[in-house]
C-alpha atoms as a PDB file:
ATOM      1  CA  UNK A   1      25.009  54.175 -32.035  1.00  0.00           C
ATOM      2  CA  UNK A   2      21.728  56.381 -31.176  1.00  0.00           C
ATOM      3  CA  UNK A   3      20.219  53.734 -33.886  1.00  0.00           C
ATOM      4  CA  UNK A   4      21.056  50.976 -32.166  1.00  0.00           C
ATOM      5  CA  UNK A   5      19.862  52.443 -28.412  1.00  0.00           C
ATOM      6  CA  UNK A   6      16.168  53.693 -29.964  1.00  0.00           C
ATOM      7  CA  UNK A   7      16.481  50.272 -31.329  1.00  0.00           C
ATOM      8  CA  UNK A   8      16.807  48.698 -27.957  1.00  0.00           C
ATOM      9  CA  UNK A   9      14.614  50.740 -26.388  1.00  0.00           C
ATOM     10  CA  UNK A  10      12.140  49.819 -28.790  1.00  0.00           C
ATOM     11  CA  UNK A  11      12.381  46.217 -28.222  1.00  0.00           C
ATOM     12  CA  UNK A  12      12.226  46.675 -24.614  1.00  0.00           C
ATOM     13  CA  UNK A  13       8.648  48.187 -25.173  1.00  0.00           C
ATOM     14  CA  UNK A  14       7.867  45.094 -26.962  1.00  0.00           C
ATOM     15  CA  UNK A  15       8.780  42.643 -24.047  1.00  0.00           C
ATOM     16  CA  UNK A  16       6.615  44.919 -21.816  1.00  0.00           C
ATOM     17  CA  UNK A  17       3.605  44.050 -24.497  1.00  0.00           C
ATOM     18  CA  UNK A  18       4.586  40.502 -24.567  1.00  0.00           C
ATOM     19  CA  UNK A  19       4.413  40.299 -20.400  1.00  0.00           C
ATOM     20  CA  UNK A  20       1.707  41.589 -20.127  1.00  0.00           C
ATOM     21  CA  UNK A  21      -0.109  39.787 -22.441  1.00  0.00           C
ATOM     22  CA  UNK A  22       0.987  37.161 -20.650  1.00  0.00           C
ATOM     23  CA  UNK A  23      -0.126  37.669 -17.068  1.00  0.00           C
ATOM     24  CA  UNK A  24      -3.472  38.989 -18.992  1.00  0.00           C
ATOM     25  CA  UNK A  25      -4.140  35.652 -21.137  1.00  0.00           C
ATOM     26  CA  UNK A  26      -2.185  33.267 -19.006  1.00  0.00           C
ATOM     27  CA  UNK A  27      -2.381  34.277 -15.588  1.00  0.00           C
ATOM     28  CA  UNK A  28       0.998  34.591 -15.120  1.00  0.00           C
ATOM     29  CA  UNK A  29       1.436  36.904 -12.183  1.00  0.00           C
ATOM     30  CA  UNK A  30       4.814  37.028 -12.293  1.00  0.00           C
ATOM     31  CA  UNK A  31       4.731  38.790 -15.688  1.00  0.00           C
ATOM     32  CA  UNK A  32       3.159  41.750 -14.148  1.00  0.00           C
ATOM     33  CA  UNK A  33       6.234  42.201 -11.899  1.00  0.00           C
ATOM     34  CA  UNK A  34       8.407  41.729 -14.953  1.00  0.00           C
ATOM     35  CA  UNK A  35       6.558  44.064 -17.041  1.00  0.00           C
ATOM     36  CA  UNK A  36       6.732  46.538 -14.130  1.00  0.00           C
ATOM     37  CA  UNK A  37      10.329  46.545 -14.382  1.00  0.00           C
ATOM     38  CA  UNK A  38      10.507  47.021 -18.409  1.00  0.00           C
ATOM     39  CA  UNK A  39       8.380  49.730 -18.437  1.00  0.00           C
ATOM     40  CA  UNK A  40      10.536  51.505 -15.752  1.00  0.00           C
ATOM     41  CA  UNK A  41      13.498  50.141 -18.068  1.00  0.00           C
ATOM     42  CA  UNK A  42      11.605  52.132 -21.237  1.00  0.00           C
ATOM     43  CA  UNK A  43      10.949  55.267 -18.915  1.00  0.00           C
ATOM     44  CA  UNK A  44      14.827  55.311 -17.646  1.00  0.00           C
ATOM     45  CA  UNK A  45      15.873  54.969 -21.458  1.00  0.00           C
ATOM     46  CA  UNK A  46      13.857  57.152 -22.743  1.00  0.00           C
ATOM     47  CA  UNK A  47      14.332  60.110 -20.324  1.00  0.00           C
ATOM     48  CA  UNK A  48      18.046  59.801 -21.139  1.00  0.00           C
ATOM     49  CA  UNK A  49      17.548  59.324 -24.300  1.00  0.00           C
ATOM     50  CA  UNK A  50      15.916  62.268 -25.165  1.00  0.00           C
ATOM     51  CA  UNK A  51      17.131  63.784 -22.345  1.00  0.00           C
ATOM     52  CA  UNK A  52      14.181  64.848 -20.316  1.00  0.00           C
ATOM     53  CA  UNK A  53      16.316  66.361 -17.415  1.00  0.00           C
ATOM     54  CA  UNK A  54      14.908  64.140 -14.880  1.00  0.00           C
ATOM     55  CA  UNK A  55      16.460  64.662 -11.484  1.00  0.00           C
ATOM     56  CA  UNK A  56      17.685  61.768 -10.178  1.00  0.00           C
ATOM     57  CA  UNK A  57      16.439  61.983  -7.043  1.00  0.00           C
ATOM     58  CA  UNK A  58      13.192  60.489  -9.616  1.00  0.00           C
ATOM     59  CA  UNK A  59      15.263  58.637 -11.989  1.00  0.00           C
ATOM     60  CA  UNK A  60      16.974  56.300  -9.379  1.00  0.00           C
ATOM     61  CA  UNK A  61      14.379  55.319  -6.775  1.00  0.00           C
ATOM     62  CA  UNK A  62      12.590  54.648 -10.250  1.00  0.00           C
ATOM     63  CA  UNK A  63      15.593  52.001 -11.253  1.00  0.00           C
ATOM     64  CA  UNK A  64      15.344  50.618  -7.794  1.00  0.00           C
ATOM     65  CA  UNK A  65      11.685  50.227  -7.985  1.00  0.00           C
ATOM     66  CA  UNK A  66      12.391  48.379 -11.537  1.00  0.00           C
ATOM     67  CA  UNK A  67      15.080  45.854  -9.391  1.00  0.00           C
ATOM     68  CA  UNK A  68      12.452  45.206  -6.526  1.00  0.00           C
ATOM     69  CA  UNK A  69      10.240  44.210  -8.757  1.00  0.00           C
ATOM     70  CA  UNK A  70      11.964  42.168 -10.978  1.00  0.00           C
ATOM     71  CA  UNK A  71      12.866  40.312  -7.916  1.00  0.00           C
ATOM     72  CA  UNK A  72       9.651  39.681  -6.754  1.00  0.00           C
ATOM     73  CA  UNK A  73       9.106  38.784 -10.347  1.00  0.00           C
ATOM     74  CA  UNK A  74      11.316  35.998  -9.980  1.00  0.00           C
ATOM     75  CA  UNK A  75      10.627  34.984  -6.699  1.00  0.00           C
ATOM     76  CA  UNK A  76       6.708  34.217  -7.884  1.00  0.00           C
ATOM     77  CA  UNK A  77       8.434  32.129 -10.819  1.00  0.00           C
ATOM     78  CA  UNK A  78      10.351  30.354  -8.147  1.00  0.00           C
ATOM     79  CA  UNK A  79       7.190  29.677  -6.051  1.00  0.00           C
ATOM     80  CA  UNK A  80       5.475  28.093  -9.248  1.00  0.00           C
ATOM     81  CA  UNK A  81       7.337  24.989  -9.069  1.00  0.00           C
END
């Protein structure tokens, strides 16, 4: 199972790569909000992970910072139409 969760957390590194190379190239400003959040994702996974011993008193305003902006994220895509 610790395969399958580097795996993911791999993969989420990827789609921060992929977003951003998006709002770079394509001027998609959304996909700065959404990369945002999946590099908070990677940070989250990663500190448990390898178990950093993060408080949470960092780890969740971190998460909530993630959520905010992936719905701002959305909103922009929203706005787009």
């Amino acid at each position: 199972m610790e395969t399958l969760q580097l795996l993911s957390i791999v993969v989420e590194a990827v789609v921060v790569f992929m977003l951003l190379y998006g709002a770079i190239k394509k001027g998609a400003v959304c996909a700065y909000g959404m990369a945002l959040t999946f590099s908070i994702f990677v940070f989250y996974d990663l500190a448990n992970y390898f178990d950093w011993g993060l408080s949470q008193n960092i780890l969740t305003p971190a998460f909530f910072i993630a959520t905010l902006s992936a719905l701002w994220a959305v909103w922009k895509m929203g706005q787009e139409d």
